[in-house]
Protein backbone atom coordinates (compact mmCIF):
# COMPACT_ATOMS: atom_id res chain seq x y z
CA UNK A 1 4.14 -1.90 55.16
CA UNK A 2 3.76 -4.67 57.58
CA UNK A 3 0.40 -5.87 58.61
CA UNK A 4 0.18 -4.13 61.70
CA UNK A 5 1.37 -1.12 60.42
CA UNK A 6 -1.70 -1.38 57.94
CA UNK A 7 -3.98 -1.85 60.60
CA UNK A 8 -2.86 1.16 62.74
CA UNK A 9 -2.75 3.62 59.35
CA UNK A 10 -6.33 2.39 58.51
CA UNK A 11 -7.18 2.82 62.30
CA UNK A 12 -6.22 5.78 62.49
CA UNK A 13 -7.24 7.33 59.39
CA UNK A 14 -10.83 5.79 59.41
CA UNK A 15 -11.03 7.49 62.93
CA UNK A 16 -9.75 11.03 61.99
CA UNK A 17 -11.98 10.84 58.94
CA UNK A 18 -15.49 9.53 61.08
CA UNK A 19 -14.48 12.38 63.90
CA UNK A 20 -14.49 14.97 61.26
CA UNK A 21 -17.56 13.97 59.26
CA UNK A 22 -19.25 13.87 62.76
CA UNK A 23 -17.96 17.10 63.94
CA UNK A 24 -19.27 18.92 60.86
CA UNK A 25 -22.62 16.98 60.09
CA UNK A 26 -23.35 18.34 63.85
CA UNK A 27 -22.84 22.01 63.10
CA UNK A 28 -24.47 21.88 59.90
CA UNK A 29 -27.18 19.84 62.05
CA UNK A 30 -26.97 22.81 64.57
CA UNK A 31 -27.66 25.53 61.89
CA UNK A 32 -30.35 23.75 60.01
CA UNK A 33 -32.00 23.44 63.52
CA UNK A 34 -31.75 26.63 64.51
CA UNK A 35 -32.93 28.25 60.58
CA UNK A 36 -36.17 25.85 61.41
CA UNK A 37 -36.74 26.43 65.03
CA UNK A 38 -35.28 29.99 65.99
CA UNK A 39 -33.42 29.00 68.61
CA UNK A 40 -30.29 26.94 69.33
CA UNK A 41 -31.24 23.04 69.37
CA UNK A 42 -30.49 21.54 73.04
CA UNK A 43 -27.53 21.67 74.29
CA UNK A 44 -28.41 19.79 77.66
CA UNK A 45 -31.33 17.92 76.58
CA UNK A 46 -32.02 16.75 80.57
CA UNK A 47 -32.54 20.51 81.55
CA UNK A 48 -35.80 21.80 82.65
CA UNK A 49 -36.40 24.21 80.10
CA UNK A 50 -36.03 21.65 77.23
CA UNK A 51 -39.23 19.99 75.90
CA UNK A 52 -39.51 16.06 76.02
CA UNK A 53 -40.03 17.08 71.80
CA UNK A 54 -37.28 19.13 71.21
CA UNK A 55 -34.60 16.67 73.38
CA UNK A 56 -36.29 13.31 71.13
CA UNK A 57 -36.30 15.21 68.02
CA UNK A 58 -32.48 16.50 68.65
CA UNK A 59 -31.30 13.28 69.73
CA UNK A 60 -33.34 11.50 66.86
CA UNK A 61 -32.02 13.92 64.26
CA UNK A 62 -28.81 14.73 65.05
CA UNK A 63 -27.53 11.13 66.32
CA UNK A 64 -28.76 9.62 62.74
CA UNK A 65 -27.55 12.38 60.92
CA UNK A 66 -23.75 11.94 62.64
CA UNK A 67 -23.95 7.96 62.24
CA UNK A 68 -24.74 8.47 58.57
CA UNK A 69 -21.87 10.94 58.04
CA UNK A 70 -19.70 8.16 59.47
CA UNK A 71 -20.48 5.15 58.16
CA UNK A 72 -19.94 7.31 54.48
CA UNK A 73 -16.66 8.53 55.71
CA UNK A 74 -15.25 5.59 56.90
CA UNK A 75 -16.46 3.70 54.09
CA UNK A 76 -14.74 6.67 51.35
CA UNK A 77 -11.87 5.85 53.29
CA UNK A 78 -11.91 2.07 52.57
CA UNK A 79 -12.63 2.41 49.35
CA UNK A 80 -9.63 4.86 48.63
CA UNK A 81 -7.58 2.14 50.71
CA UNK A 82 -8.78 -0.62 48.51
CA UNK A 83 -7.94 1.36 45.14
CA UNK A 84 -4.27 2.43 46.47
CA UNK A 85 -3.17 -1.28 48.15
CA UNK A 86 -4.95 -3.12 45.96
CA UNK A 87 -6.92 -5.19 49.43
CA UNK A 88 -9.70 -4.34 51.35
CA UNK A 89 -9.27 -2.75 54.75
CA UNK A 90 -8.40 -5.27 58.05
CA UNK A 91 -12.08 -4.19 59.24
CA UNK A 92 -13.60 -5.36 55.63
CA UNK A 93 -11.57 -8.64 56.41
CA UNK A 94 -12.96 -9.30 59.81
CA UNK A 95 -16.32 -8.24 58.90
CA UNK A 96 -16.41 -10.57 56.07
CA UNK A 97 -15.57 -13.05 58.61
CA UNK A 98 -18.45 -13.08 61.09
């Protein structure tokens, strides 16, 4: 596989595998919020009927919660990358760089 062919495949995959770990760390975000709260966390955390609390603490929560999820996905998918081609990643290159 050519270089740039590497690149897009690790692209690609490290993207699929960040958007899915975010999509599910939110639900599962979503129903641990609503088991502690009893009631469904913001979903428009500008509208009037939110509280300044529960918009911060949903943003706080949930936006740490999906960032987490990602950075472990994308890094499970360097590592498994690493093991199969024997190199790191193009993003573990060009990080090592700066």
């Amino acid at each position: 596989m050519k270089h740039s062919s590497q690149s897009q495949a690790w692209t690609l995959g490290a993207a699929l595998i960040g958007t899915m770990a975010g999509l599910a760390t939110r639900r599962l975000m979503a129903e641990a919020w609503e088991a502690t709260q009893d009631n469904p966390p913001p979903a428009n955390p500008a509208a009037e009927d939110v509280t300044w609390g529960d918009a911060l603490t949903w943003a706080a929560v949930s936006g740490l919660a999906v960032a987490v999820a990602r950075v472990f996905a994308k890094r499970s998918v360097s590592n498994a990358w690493k093991r199969r081609h024997r190199e790191p990643t193009v993003e573990w290159t060009r990080s090592e760089l700066l």
